[in-house]
Protein backbone atom coordinates (compact mmCIF):
# COMPACT_ATOMS: atom_id res chain seq x y z
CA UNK A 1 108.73 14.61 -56.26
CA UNK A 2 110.90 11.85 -57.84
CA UNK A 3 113.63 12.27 -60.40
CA UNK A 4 111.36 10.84 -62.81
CA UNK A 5 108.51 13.07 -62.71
CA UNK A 6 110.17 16.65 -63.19
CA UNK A 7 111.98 14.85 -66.08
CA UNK A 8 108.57 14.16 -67.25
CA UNK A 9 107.25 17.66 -67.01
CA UNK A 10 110.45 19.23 -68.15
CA UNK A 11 110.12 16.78 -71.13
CA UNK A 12 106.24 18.67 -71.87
CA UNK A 13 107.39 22.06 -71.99
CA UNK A 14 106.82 22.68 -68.30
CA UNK A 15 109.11 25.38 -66.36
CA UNK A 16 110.40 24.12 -62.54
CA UNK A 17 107.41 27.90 -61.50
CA UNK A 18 104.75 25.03 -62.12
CA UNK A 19 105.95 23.10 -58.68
CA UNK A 20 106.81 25.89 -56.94
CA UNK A 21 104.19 28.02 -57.59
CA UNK A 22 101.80 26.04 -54.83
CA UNK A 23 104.51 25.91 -52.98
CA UNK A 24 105.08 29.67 -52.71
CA UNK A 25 101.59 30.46 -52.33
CA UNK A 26 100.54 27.63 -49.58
CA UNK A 27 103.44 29.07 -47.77
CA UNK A 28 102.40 32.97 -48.38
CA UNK A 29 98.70 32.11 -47.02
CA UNK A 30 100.21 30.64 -43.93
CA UNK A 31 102.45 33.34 -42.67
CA UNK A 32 99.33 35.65 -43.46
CA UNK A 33 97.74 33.50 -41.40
CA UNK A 34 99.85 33.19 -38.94
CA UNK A 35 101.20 36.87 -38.69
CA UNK A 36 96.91 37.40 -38.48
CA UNK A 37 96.57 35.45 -35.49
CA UNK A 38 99.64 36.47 -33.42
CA UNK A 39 99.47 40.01 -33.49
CA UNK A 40 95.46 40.10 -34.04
CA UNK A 41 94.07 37.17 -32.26
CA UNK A 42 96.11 36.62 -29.53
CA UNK A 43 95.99 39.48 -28.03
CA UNK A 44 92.56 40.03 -28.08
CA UNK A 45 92.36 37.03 -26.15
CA UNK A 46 94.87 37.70 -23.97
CA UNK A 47 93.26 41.13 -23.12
CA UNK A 48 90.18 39.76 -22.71
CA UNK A 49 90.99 36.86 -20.33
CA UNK A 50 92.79 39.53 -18.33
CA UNK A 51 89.82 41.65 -18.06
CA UNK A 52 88.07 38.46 -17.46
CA UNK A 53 89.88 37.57 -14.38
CA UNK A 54 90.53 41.26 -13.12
CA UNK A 55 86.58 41.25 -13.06
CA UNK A 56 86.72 38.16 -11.30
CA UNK A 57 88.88 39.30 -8.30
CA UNK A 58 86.62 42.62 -7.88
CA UNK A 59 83.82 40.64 -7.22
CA UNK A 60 85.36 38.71 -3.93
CA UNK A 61 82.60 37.99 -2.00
CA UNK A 62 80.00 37.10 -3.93
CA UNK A 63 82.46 34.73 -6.37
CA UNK A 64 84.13 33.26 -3.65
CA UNK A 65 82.29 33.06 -0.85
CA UNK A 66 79.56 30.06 -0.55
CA UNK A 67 77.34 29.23 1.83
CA UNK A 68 78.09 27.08 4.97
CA UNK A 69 81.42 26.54 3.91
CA UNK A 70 84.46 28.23 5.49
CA UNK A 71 86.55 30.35 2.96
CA UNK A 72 90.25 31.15 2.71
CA UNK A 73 90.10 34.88 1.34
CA UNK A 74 93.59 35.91 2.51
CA UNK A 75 96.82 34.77 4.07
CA UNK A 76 94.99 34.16 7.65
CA UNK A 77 91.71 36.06 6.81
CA UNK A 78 88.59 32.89 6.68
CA UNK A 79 84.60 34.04 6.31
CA UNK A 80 81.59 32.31 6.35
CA UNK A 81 78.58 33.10 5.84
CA UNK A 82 75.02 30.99 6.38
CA UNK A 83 73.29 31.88 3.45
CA UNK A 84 72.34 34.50 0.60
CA UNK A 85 69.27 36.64 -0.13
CA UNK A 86 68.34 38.81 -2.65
CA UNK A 87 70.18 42.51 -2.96
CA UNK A 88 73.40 40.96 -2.32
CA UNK A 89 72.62 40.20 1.09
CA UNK A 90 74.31 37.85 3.58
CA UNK A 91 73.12 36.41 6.45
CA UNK A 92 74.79 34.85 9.18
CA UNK A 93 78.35 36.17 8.59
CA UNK A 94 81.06 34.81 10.47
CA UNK A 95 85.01 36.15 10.03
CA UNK A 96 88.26 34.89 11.59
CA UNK A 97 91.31 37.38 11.33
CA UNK A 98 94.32 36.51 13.16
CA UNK A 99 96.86 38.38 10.64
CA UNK A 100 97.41 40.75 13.35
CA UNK A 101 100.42 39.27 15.83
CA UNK A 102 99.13 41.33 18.49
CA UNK A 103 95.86 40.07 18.87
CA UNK A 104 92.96 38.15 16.92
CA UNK A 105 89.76 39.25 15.83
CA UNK A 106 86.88 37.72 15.10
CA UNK A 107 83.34 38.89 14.03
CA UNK A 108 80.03 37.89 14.19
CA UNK A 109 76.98 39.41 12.64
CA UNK A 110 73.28 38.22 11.88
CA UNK A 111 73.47 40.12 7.94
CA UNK A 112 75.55 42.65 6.11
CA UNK A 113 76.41 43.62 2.48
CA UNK A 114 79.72 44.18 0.21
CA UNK A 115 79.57 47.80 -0.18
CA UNK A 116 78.91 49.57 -3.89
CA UNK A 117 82.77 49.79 -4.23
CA UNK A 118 83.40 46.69 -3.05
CA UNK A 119 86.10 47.89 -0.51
CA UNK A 120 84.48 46.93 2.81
CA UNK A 121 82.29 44.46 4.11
CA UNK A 122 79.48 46.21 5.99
CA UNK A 123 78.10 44.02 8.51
CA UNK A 124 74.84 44.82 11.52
CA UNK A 125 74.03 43.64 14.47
CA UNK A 126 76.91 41.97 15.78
CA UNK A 127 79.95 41.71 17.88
CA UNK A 128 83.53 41.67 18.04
CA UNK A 129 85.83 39.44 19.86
CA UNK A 130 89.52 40.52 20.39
CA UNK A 131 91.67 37.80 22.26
CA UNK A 132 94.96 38.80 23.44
CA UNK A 133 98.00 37.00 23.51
CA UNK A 134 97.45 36.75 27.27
CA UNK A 135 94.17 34.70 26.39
CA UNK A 136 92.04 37.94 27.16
CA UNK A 137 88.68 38.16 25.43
CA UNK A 138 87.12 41.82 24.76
CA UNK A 139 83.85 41.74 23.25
CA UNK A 140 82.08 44.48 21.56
CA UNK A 141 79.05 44.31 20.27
CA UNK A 142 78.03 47.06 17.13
CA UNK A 143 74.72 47.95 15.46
CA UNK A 144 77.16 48.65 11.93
CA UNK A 145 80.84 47.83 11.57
CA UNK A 146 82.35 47.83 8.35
CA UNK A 147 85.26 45.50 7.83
CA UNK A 148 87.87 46.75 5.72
CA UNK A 149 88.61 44.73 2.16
CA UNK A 150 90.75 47.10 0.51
CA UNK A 151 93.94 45.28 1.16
CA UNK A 152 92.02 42.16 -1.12
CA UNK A 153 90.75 44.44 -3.58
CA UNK A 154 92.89 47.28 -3.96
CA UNK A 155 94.33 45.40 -7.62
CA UNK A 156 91.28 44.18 -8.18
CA UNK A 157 88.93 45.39 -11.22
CA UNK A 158 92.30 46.58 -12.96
CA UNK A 159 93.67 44.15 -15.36
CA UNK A 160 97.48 44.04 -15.55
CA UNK A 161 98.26 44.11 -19.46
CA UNK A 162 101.77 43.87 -20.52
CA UNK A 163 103.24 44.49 -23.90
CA UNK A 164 102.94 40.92 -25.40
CA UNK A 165 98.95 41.52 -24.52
CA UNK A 166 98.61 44.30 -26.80
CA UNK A 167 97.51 44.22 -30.49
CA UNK A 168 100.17 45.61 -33.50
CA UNK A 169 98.35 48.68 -33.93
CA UNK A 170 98.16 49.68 -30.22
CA UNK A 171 102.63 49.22 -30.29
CA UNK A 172 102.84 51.00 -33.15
CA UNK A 173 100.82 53.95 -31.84
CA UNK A 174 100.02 53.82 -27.96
């Protein structure tokens, strides 16, 4: 405000509480605001992105998984699968896994299923190939095999929340 206006309303009576009143209370509603939406807000959304993606990663397979394509899933573990039916079922299921040094693996089967707990892959009518470092091929072929996914889903479904996700009243009482 310039000089010439608070001599103005200092002339009419006018205390200096008249400009600084708005003042004060714009600056009141904003760190009510403010304090609101950082320790209300915030981590609501935080906690719910978190759950968000946690739910994300527990459903692998199904979210990651598409058909004809092939799939990175883990460091060295690729599926593929040739299409989808109803139930959850997959058809034409194809998995490489050379994580192990001492040999590869990879497995064939005409359908299978994520289990309930989504920990294993259980795939029918199939085979196995193992291929040794020598170049020897073993292949076994299974009515049921059920491919472990627990190292891929062991974290999975459990969100990781930290203190910054939580809201005031949880830190003041957890």
């Amino acid at each position: 405000m310039p000089i010439q206006e608070l001599t103005v309303l200092n002339a009419a009576g006018s205390s200096r509480m008249t400009i600084i009143r708005p003042v004060i209370y714009l600056g009141l509603a904003l760190s009510v605001v403010s304090f609101t939406v950082d320790n209300f807000v915030e981590p609501y959304s935080r906690m719910a992105v978190r759950k968000m993606i946690a739910t994300a990663h527990a459903d692998l397979l199904s979210s990651v998984v598409q058909e004809n394509t092939f799939r990175k899933i883990a460091d060295g573990l690729y599926v593929q699968v040739a299409s989808r039916r109803n139930g959850g079922v997959l058809h034409g299921i194809f998995v490489a896994d050379p994580r192990d040094p001492a040999y590869e693996l990879v497995y064939y089967a005409r359908e299978g299923a994520v289990d309930d707990s989504g920990s294993a892959l259980v795939m029918k009518d199939g085979e196995v190939h193992r291929k040794l470092p020598d170049g020897n091929v073993s292949i076994i072929k299974f009515d049921s095999y059920a491919f472990d996914l627990t190292d891929m889903t062991k974290m999975a479904g459990q969100a990781t929340i930290r203190a910054k996700d939580r809201d005031l009243p949880f830190l003041i009482n957890p």
